[in-house]
C-alpha atoms as a PDB file:
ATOM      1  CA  UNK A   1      73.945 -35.069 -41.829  1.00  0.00           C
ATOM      2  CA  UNK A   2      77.372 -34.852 -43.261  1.00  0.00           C
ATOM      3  CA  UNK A   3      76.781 -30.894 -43.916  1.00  0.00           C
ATOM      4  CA  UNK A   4      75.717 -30.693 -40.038  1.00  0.00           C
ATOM      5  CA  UNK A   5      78.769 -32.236 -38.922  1.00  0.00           C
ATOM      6  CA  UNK A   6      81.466 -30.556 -40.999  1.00  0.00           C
ATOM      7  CA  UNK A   7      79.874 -27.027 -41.172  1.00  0.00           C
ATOM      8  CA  UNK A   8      76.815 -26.240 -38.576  1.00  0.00           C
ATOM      9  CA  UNK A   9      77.975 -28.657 -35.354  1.00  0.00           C
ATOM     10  CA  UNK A  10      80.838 -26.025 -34.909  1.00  0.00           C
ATOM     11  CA  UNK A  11      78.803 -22.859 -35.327  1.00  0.00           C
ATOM     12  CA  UNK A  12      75.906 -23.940 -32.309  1.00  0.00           C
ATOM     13  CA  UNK A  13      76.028 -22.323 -29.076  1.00  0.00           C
ATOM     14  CA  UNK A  14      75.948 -24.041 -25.641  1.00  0.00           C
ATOM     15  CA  UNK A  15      72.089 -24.243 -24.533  1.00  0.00           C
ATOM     16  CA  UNK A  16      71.397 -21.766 -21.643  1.00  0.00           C
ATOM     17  CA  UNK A  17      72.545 -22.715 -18.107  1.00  0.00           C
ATOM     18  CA  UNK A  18      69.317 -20.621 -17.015  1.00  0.00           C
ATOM     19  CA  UNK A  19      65.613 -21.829 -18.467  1.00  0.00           C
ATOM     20  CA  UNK A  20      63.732 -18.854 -19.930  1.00  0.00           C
ATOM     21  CA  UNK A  21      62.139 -16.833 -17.834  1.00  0.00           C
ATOM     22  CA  UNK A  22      58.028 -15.420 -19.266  1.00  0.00           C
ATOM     23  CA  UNK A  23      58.462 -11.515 -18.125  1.00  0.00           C
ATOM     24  CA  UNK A  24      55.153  -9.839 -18.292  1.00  0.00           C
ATOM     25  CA  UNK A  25      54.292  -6.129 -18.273  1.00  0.00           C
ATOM     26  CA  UNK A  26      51.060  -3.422 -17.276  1.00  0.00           C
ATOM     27  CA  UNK A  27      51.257   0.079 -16.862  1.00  0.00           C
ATOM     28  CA  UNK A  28      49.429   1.567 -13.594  1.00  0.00           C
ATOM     29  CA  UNK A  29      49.385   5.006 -11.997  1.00  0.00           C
ATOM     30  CA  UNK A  30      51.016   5.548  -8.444  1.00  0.00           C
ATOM     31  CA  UNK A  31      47.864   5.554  -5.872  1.00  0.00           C
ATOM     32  CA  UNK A  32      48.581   8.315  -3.108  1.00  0.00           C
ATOM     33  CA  UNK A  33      49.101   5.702  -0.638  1.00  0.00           C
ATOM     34  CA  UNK A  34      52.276   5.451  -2.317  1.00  0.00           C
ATOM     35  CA  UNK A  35      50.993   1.561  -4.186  1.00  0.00           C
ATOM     36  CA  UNK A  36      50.314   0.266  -7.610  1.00  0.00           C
ATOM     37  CA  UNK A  37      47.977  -2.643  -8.356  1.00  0.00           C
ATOM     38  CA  UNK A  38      49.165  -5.427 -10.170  1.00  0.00           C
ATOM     39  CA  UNK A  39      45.824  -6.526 -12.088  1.00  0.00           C
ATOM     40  CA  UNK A  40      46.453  -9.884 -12.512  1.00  0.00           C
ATOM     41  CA  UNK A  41      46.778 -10.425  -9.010  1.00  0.00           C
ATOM     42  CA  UNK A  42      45.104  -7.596  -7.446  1.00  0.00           C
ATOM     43  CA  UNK A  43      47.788  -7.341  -5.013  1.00  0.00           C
ATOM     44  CA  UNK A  44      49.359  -3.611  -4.415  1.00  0.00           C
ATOM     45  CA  UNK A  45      53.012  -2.548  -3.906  1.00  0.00           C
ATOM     46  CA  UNK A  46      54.835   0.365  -2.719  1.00  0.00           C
ATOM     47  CA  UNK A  47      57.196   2.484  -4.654  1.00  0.00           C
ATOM     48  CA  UNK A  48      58.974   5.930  -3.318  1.00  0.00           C
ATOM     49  CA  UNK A  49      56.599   8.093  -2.063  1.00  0.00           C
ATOM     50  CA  UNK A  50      58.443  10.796  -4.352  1.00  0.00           C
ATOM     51  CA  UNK A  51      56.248   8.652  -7.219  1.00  0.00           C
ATOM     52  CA  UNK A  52      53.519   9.548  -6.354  1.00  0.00           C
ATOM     53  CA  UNK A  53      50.560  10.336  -9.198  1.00  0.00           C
ATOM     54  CA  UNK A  54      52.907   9.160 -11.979  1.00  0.00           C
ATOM     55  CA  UNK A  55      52.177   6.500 -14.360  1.00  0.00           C
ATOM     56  CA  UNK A  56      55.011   3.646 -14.217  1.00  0.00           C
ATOM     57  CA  UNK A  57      55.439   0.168 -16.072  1.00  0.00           C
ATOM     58  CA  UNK A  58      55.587  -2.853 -13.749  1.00  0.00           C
ATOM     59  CA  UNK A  59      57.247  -5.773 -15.138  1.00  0.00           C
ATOM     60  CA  UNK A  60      56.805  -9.639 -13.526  1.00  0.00           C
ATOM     61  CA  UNK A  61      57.605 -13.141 -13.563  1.00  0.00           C
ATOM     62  CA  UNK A  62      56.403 -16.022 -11.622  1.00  0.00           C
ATOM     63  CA  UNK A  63      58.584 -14.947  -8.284  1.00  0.00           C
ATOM     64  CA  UNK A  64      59.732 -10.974  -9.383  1.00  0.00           C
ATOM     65  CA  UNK A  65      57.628  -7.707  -9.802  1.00  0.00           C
ATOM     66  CA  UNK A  66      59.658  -4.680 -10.810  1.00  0.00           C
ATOM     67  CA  UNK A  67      58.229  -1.516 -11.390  1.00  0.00           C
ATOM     68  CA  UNK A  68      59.848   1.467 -13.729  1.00  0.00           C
ATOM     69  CA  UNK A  69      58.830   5.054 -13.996  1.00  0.00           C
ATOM     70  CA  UNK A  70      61.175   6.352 -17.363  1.00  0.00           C
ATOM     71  CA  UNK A  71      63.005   3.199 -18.047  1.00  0.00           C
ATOM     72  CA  UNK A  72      64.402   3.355 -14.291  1.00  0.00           C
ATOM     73  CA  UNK A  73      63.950   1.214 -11.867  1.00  0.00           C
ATOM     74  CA  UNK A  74      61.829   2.437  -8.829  1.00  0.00           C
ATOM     75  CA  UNK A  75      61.377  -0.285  -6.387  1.00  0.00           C
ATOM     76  CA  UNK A  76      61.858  -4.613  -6.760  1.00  0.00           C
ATOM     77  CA  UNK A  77      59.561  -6.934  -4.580  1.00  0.00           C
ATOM     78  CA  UNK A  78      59.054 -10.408  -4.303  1.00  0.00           C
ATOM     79  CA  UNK A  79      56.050 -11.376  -5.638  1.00  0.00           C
ATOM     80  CA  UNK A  80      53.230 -12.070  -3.536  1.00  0.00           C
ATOM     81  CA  UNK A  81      49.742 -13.554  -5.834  1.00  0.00           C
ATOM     82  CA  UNK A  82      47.221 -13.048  -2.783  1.00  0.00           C
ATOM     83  CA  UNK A  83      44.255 -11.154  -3.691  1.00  0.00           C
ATOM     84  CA  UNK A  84      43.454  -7.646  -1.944  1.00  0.00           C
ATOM     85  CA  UNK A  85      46.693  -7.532  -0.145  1.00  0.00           C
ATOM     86  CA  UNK A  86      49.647  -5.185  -0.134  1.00  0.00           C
ATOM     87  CA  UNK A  87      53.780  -5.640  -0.486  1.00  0.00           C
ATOM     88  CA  UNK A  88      55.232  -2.823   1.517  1.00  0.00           C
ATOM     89  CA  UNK A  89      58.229  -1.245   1.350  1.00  0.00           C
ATOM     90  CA  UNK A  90      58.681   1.055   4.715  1.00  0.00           C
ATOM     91  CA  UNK A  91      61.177   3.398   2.794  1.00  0.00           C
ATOM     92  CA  UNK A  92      58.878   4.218   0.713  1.00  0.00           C
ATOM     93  CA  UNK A  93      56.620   5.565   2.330  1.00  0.00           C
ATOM     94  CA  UNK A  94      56.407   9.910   3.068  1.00  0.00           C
ATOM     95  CA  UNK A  95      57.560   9.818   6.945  1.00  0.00           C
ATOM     96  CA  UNK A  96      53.550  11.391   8.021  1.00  0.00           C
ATOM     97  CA  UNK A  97      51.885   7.859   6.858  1.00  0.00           C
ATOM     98  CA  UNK A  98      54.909   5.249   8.747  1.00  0.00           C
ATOM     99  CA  UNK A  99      51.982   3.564  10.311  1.00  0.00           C
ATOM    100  CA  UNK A 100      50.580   2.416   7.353  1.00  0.00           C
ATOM    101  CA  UNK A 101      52.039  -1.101   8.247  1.00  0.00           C
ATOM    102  CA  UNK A 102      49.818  -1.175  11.251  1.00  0.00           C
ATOM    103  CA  UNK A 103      46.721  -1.150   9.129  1.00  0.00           C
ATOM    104  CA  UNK A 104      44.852  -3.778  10.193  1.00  0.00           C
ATOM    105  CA  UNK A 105      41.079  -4.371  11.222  1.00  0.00           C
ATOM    106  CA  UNK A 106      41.641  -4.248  14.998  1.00  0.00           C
ATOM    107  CA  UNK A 107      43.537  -1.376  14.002  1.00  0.00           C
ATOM    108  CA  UNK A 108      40.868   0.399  12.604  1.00  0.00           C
ATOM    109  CA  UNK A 109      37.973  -0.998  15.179  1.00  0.00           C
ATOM    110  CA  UNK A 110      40.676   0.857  17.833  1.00  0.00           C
ATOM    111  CA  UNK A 111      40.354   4.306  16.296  1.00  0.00           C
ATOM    112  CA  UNK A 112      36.647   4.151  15.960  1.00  0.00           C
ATOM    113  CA  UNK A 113      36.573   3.544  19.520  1.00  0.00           C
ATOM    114  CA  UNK A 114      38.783   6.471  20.458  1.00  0.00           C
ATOM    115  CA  UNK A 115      35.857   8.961  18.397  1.00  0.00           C
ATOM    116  CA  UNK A 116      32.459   7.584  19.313  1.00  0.00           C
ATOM    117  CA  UNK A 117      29.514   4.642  19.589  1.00  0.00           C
ATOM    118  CA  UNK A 118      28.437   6.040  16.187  1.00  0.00           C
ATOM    119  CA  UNK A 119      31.898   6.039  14.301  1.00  0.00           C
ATOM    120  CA  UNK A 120      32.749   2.818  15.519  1.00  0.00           C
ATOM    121  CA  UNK A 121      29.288   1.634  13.958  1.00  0.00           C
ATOM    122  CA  UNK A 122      29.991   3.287  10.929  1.00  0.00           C
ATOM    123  CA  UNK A 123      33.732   1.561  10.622  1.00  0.00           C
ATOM    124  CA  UNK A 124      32.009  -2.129  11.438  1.00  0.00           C
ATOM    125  CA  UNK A 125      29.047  -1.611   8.668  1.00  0.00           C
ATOM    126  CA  UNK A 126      31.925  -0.785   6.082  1.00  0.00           C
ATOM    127  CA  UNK A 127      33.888  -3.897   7.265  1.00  0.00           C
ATOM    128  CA  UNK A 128      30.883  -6.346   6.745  1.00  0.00           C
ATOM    129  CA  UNK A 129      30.215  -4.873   3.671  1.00  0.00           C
ATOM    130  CA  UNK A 130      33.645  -5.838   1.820  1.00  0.00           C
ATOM    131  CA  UNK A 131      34.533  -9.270   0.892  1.00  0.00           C
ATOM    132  CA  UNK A 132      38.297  -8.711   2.201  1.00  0.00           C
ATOM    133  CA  UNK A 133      38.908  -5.814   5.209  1.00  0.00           C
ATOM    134  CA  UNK A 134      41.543  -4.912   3.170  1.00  0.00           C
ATOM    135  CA  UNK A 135      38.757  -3.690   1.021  1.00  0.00           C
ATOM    136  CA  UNK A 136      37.980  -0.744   3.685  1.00  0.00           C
ATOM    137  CA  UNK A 137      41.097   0.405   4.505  1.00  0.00           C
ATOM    138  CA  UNK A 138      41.197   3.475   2.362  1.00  0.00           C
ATOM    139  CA  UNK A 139      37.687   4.098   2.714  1.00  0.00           C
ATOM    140  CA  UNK A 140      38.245   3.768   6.800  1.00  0.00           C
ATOM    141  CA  UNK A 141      41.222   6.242   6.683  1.00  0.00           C
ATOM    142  CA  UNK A 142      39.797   8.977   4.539  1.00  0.00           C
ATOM    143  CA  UNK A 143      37.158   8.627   7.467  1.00  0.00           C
ATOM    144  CA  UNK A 144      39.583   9.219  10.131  1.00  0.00           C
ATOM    145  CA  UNK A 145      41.199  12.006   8.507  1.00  0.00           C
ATOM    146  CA  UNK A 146      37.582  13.942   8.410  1.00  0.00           C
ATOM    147  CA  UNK A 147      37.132  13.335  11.737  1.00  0.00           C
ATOM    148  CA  UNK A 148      40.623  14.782  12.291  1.00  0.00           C
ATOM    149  CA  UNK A 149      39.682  17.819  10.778  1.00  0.00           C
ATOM    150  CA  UNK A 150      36.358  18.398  11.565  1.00  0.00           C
ATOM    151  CA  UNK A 151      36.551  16.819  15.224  1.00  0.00           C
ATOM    152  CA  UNK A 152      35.160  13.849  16.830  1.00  0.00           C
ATOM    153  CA  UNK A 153      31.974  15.766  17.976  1.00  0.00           C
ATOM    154  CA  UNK A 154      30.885  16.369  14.289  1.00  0.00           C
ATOM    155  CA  UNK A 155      32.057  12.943  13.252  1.00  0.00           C
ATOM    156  CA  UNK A 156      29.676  11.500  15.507  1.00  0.00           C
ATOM    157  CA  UNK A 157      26.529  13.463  15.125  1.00  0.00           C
ATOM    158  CA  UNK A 158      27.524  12.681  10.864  1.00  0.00           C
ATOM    159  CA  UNK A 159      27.928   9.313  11.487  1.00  0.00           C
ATOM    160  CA  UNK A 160      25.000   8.710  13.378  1.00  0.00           C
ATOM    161  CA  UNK A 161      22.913  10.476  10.344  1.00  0.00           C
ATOM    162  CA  UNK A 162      24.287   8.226   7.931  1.00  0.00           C
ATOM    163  CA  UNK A 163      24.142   5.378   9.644  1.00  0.00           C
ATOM    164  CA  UNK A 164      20.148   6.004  10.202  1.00  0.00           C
ATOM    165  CA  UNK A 165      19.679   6.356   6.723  1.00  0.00           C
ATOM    166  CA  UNK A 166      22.895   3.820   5.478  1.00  0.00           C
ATOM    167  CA  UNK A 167      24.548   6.283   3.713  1.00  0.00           C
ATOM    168  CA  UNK A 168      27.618   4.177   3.785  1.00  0.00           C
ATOM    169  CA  UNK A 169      30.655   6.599   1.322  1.00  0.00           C
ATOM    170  CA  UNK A 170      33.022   8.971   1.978  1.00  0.00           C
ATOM    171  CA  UNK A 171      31.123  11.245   0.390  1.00  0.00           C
ATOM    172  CA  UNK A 172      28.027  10.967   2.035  1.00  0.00           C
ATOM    173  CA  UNK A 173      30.344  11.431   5.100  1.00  0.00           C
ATOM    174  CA  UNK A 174      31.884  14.505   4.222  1.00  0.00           C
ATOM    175  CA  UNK A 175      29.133  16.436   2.657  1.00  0.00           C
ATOM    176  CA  UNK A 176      27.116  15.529   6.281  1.00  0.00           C
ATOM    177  CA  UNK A 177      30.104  17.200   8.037  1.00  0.00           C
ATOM    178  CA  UNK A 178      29.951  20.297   6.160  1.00  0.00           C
ATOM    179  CA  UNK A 179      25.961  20.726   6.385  1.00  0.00           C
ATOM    180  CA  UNK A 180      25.405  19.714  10.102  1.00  0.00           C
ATOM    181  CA  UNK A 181      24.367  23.473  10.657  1.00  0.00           C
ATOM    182  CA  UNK A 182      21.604  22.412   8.243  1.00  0.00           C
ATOM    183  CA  UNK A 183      20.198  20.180  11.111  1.00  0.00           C
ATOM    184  CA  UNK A 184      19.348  21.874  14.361  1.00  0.00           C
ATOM    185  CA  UNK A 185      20.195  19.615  17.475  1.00  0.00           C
ATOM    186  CA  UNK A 186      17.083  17.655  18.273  1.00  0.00           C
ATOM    187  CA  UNK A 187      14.824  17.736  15.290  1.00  0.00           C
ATOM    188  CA  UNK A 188      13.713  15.469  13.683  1.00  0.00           C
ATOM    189  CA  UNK A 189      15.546  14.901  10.456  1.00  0.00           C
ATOM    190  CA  UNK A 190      12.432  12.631   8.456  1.00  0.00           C
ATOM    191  CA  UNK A 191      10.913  16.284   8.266  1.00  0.00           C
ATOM    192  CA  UNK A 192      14.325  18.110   7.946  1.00  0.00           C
ATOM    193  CA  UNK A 193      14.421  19.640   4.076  1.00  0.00           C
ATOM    194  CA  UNK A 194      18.040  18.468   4.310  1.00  0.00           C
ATOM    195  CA  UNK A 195      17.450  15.080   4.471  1.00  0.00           C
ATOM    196  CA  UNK A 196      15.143  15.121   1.279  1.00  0.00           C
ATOM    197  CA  UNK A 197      18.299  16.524  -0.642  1.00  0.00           C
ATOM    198  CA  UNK A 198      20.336  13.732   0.825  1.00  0.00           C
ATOM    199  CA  UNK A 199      17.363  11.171   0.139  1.00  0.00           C
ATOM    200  CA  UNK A 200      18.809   8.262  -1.795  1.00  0.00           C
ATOM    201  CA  UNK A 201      16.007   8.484  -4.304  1.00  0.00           C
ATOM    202  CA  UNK A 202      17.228  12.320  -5.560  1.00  0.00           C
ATOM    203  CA  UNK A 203      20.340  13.181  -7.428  1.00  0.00           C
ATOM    204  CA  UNK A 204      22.486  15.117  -4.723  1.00  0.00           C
ATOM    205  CA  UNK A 205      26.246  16.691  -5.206  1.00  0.00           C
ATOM    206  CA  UNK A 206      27.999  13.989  -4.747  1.00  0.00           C
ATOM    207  CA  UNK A 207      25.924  12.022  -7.702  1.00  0.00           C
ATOM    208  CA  UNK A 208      28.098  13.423 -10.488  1.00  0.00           C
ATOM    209  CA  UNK A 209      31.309  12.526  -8.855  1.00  0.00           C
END
């Protein structure tokens, strides 16, 4: 005790004013809608759109989530622990997908309307099919964006073929849009040769994906 006093005493530091703060860290890859998914949580947040496809370090405590591409800090957000939700950053986002803060269900349910009966099916069966609609946004979009380029007319008579034989994916979507000359208007697809390629019990393109 004697040592302490005369020698060590003098030579301890002041305790910190601050307690210590647990900082954990993940890697992830920047998802094209401009988000990374914090796994613990699996809750997304937006970084610079300019990130895009690059593999960043996110680093968190109980109320901060900071995310680094190179040792640099890309983009700060408060943390936010709900499952299936997303922490967005309107700057960061590529000035073509600004409405991306609009997604909602209603959202979704509106544009389904605007194309057809049939799309707006198709958008509802992917909705009760996810535990959260968050879930279906992407799925819903990449949708929306074939029916943009293909045009609502297709997107319908697809839709209403997959919906008949609840071939609920993107890519079931897409491949339909791109063989519809396969399927004459007004046959009968349960004898079309098409639909046996397409028949859930045989391997088709998309299988190997």
């Amino acid at each position: 005790k004697e040592q302490f006093i005369a020698v060590e005493k003098n030579e301890l530091k002041p305790l910190p004013q601050k307690p210590f703060i647990h900082r954990k860290y993940q890697k992830a890859k920047v998802h094209p809608n401009c988000h990374v998914l914090l796994s613990e949580d699996k809750h997304e947040y937006s970084v610079p759109y300019g990130f895009v496809g690059q593999e960043v370090e996110i680093g968190y405590t109980h109320e901060e989530v900071e995310i680094f591409c190179k040792m640099e800090r890309i983009a700060t957000h408060q943390r936010d622990k709900r499952n299936h939700l997303h922490s967005t950053s309107l700057s960061h986002l590529h000035p073509n997908h600004q409405d991306y803060h609009r997604w909602s269900e209603a959202f979704f349910i509106g544009k389904g309307k605007e194309i057809g009966a049939y799309s707006l099916q198709l958008i509802e069966k992917i909705f009760c099919q996810v535990k959260h609609p968050e879930q279906g946004f992407k799925l819903i979009n990449g949708l929306l964006q074939l029916a943009n380029k293909h045009g609502y007319a297709n997107m319908e008579r697809a839709a209403e073929i997959c919906l008949n034989y609840d071939f609920i994916s993107y890519k079931r979507v897409q491949y339909m849009l791109t063989h519809l000359d396969c399927i004459p208007d007004g046959k009968d697809t349960e004898n079309d040769l098409f639909t046996s390629v397409l028949h859930n019990n045989i391997r088709g393109a998309d299988y190997f994906n």
